[in-house]
C-alpha atoms as a PDB file:
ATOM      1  CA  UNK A   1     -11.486  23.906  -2.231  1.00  0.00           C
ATOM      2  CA  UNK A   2      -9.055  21.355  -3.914  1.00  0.00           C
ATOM      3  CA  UNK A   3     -10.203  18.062  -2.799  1.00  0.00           C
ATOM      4  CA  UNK A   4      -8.176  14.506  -2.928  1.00  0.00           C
ATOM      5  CA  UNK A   5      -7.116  11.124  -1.219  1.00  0.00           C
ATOM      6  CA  UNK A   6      -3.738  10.128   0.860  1.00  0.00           C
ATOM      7  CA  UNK A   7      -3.071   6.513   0.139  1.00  0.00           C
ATOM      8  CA  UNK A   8      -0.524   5.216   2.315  1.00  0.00           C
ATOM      9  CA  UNK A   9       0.839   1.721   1.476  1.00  0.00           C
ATOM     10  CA  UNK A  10       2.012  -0.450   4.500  1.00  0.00           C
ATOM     11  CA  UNK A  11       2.808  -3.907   5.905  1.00  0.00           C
ATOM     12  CA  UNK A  12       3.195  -5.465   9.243  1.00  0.00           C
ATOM     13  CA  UNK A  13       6.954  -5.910  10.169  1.00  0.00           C
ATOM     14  CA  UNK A  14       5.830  -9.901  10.245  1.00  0.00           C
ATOM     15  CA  UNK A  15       2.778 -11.871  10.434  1.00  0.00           C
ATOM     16  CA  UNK A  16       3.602 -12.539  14.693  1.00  0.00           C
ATOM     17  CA  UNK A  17       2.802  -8.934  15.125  1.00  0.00           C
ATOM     18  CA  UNK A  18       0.360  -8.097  12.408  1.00  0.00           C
ATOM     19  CA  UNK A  19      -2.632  -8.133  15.273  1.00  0.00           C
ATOM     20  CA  UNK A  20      -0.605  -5.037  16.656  1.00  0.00           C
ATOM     21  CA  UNK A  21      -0.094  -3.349  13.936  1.00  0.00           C
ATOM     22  CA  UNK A  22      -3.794  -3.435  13.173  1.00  0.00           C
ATOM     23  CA  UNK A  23      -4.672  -2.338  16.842  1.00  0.00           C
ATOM     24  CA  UNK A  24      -1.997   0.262  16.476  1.00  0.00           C
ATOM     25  CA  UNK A  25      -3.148   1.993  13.348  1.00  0.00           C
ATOM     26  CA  UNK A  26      -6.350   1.496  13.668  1.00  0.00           C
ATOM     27  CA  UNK A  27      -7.169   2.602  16.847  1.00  0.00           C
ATOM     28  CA  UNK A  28      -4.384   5.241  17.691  1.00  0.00           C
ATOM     29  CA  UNK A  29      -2.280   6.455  14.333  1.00  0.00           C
ATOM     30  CA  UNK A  30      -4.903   6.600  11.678  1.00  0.00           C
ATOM     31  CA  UNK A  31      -7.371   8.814  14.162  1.00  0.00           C
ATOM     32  CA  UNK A  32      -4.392  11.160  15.063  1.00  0.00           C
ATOM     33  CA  UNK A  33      -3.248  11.867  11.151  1.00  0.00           C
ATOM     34  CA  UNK A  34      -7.181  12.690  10.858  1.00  0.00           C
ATOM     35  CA  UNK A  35      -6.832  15.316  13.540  1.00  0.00           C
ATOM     36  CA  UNK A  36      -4.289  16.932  10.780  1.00  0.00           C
ATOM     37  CA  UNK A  37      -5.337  20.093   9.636  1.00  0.00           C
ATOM     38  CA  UNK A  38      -7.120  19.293   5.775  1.00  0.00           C
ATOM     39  CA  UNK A  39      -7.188  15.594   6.774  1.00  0.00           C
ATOM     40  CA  UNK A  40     -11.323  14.562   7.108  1.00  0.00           C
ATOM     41  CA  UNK A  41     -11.264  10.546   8.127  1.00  0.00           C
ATOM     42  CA  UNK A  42      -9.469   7.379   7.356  1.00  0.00           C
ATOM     43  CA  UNK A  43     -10.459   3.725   5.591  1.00  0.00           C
ATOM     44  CA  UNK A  44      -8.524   1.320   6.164  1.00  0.00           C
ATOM     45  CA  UNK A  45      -8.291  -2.181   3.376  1.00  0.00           C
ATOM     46  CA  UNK A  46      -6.643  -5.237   3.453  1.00  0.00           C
ATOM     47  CA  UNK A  47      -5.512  -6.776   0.236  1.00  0.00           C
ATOM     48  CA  UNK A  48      -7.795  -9.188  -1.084  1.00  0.00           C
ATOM     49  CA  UNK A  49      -7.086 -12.747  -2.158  1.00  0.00           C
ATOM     50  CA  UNK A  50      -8.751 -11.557  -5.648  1.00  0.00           C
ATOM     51  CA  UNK A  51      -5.829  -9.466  -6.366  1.00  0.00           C
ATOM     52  CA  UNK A  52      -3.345 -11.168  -9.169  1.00  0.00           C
ATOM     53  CA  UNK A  53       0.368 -11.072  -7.917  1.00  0.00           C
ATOM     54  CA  UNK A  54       1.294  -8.998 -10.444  1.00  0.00           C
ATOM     55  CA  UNK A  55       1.798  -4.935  -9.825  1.00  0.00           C
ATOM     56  CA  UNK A  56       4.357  -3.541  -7.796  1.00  0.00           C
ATOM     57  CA  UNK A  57       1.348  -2.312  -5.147  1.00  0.00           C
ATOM     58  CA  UNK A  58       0.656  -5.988  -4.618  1.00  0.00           C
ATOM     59  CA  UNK A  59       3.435  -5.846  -2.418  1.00  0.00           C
ATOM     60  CA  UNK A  60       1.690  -4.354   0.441  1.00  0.00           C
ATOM     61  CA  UNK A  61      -0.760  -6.058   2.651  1.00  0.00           C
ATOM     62  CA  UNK A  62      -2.558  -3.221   3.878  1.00  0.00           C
ATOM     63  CA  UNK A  63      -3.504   0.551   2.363  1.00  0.00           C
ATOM     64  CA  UNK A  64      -5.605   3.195   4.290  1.00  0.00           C
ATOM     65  CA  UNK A  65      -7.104   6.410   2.314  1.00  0.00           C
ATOM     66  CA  UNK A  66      -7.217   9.178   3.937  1.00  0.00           C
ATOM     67  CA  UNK A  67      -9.556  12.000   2.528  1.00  0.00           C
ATOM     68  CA  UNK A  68      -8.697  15.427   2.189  1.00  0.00           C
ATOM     69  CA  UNK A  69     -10.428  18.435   1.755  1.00  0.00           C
ATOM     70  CA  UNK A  70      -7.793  21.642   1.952  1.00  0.00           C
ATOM     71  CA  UNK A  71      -7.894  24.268  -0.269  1.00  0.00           C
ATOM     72  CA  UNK A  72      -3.615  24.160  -0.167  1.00  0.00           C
ATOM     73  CA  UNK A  73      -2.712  20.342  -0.324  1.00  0.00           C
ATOM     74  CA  UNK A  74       1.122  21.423  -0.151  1.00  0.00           C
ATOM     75  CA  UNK A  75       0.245  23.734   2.771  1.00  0.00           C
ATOM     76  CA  UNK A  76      -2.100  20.504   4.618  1.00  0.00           C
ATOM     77  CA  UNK A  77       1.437  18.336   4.139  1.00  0.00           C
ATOM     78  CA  UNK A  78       3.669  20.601   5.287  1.00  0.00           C
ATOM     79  CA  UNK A  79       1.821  20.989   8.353  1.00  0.00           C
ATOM     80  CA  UNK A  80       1.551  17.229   8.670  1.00  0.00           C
ATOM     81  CA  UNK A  81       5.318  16.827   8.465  1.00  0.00           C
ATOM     82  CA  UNK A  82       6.217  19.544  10.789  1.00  0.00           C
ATOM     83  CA  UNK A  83       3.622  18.050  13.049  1.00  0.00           C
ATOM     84  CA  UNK A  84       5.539  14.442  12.487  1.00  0.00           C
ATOM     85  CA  UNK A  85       8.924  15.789  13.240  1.00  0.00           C
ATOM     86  CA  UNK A  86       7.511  17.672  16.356  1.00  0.00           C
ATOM     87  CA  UNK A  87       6.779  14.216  17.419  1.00  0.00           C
ATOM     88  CA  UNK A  88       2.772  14.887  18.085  1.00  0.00           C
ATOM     89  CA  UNK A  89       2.748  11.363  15.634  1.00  0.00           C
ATOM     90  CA  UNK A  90       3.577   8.444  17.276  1.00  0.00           C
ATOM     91  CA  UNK A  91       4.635   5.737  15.723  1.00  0.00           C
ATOM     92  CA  UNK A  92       4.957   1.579  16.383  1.00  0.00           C
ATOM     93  CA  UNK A  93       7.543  -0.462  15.129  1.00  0.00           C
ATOM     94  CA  UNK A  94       5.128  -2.749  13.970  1.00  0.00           C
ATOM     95  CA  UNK A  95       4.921  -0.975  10.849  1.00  0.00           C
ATOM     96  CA  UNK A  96       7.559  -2.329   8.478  1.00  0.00           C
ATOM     97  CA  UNK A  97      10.212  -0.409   6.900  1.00  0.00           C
ATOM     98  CA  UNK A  98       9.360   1.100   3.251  1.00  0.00           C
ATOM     99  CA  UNK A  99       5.926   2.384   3.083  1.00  0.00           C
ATOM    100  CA  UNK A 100       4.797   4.274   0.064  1.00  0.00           C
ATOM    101  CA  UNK A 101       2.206   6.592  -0.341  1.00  0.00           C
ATOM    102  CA  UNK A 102       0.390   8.928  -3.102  1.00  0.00           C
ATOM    103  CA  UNK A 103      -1.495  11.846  -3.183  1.00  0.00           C
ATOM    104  CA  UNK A 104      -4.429  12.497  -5.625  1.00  0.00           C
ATOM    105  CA  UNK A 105      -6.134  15.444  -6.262  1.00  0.00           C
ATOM    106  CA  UNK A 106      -9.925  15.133  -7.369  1.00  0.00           C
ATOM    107  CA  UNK A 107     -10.863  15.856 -10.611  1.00  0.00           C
ATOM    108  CA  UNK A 108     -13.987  18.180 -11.152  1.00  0.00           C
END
């Protein structure tokens, strides 16, 4: 079994509506990428005020890590996008444009 983390990088389209986006991810998106076939659970962080402004990640607020555990990690995302464009995702437009993510594969 390959092994490995999603980190998605994200911010709140503004601070008015950054309780929503919270409640939203939280509570409805982050539990339905989990149901995604490879995808085991979700942590979600806020950046901390420790964190030097420096480093183009800084620019998000928010990251949630998503573990995987898939034996095809192309196969798991390919799935996950068709799932997306089949529109079993939903999504809130208190996400802001230009997330980022990453995909890392354990090393054993």
């Amino acid at each position: 079994m390959s092994r490995g983390v999603y980190l998605v990088f994200t911010n709140p389209v503004s601070e008015e509506r950054e309780d929503e986006y919270n409640e939203y991810y939280s509570d409805v998106h982050a539990p339905e990428v989990v149901q995604s076939h490879g995808f085991v659970s979700a942590r979600r962080f806020r950046l901390s005020d420790a964190q030097q402004p420096a480093g183009v990640l800084a620019q998000y607020k928010y990251v949630t890590i998503y573990e995987l555990d898939s034996d095809d990690l192309p196969a798991t995302f390919e799935q996950h996008a068709a799932r997306r464009q089949a529109g079993s995702l939903t999504h809130s437009d208190s996400i802001a444009p230009g997330s980022s993510y990453a995909v890392f594969e354990l090393l054993e």
